[in-house]
Protein backbone atom coordinates (compact mmCIF):
# COMPACT_ATOMS: atom_id res chain seq x y z
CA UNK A 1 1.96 -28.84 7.48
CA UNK A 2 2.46 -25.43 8.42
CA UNK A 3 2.48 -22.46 10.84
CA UNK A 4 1.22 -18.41 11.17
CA UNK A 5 2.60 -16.98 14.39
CA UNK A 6 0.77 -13.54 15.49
CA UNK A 7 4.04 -11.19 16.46
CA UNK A 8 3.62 -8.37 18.16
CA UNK A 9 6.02 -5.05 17.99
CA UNK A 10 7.52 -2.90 20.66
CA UNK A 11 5.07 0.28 19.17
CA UNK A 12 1.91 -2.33 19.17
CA UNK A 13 1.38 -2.86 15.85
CA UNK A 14 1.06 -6.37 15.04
CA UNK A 15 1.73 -9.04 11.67
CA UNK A 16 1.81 -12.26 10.87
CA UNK A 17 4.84 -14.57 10.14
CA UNK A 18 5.22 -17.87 8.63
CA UNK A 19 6.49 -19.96 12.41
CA UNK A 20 7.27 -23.09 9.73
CA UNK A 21 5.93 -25.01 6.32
CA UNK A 22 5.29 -23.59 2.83
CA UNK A 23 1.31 -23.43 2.43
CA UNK A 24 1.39 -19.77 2.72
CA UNK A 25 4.14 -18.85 0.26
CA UNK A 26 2.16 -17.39 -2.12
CA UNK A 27 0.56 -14.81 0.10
CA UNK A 28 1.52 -11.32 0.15
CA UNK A 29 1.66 -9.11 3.63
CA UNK A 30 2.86 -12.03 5.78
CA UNK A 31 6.67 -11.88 7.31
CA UNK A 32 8.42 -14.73 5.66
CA UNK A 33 11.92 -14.56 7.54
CA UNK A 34 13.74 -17.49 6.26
CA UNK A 35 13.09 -16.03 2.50
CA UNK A 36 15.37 -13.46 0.58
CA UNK A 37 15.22 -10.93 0.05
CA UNK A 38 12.70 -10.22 3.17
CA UNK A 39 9.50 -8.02 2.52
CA UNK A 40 8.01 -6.10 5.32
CA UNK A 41 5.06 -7.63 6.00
CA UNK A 42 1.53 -5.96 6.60
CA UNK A 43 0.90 -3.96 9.74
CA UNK A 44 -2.23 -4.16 11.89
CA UNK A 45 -3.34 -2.09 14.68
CA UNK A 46 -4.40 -4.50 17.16
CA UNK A 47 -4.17 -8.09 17.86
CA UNK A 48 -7.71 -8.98 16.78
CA UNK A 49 -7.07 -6.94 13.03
CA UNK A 50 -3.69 -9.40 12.78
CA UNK A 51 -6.05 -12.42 14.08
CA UNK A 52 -8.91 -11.85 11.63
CA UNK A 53 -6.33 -11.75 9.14
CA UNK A 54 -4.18 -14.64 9.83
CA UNK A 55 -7.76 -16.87 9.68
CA UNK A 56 -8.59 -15.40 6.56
CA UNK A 57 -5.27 -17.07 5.17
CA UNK A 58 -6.03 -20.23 6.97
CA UNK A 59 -9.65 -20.73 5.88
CA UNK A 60 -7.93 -20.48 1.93
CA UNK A 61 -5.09 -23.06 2.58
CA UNK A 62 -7.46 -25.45 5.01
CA UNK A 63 -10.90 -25.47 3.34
CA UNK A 64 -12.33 -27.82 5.66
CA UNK A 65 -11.08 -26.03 8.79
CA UNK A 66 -13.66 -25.38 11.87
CA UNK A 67 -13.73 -21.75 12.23
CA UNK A 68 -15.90 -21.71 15.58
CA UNK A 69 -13.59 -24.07 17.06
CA UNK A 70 -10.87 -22.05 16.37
CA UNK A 71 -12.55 -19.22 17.41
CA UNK A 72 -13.65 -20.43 20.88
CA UNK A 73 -9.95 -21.56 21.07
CA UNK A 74 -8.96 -18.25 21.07
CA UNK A 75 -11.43 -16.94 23.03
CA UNK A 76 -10.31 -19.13 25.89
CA UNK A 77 -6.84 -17.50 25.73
């Protein structure tokens, strides 16, 4: 089980953190707060750069994962 959290910075740049779990450990550019030392993560523009991102990560931890469903998740919000 884990959790990517889309955070969003005063200046509107976005990244992605690790909310909980250790599937994504071995990914670069994501926040990872409760690790040390901490590494700035990777910076994106806008909230749909960080998003496309974040379900790139997903779709190589969950192979079987429902993209469209996801997608017209977040299309509702």
């Amino acid at each position: 089980m884990c959790g990517l959290i889309l955070v969003e910075c005063v200046d509107g740049r976005w990244f992605i953190e690790v909310d909980f779990g250790h599937d994504f450990d071995s990914f670069a550019g994501i926040s990872k707060p409760k690790y040390s030392p901490y590494v700035a993560p990777n910076f994106y523009s806008n909230r749909e750069g960080a998003l496309t991102k974040a379900l790139e990560l997903i779709r190589q931890v969950h192979h079987n994962i429902n993209v469209n469903k996801i997608s017209d998740y977040i299309k509702e919000m």
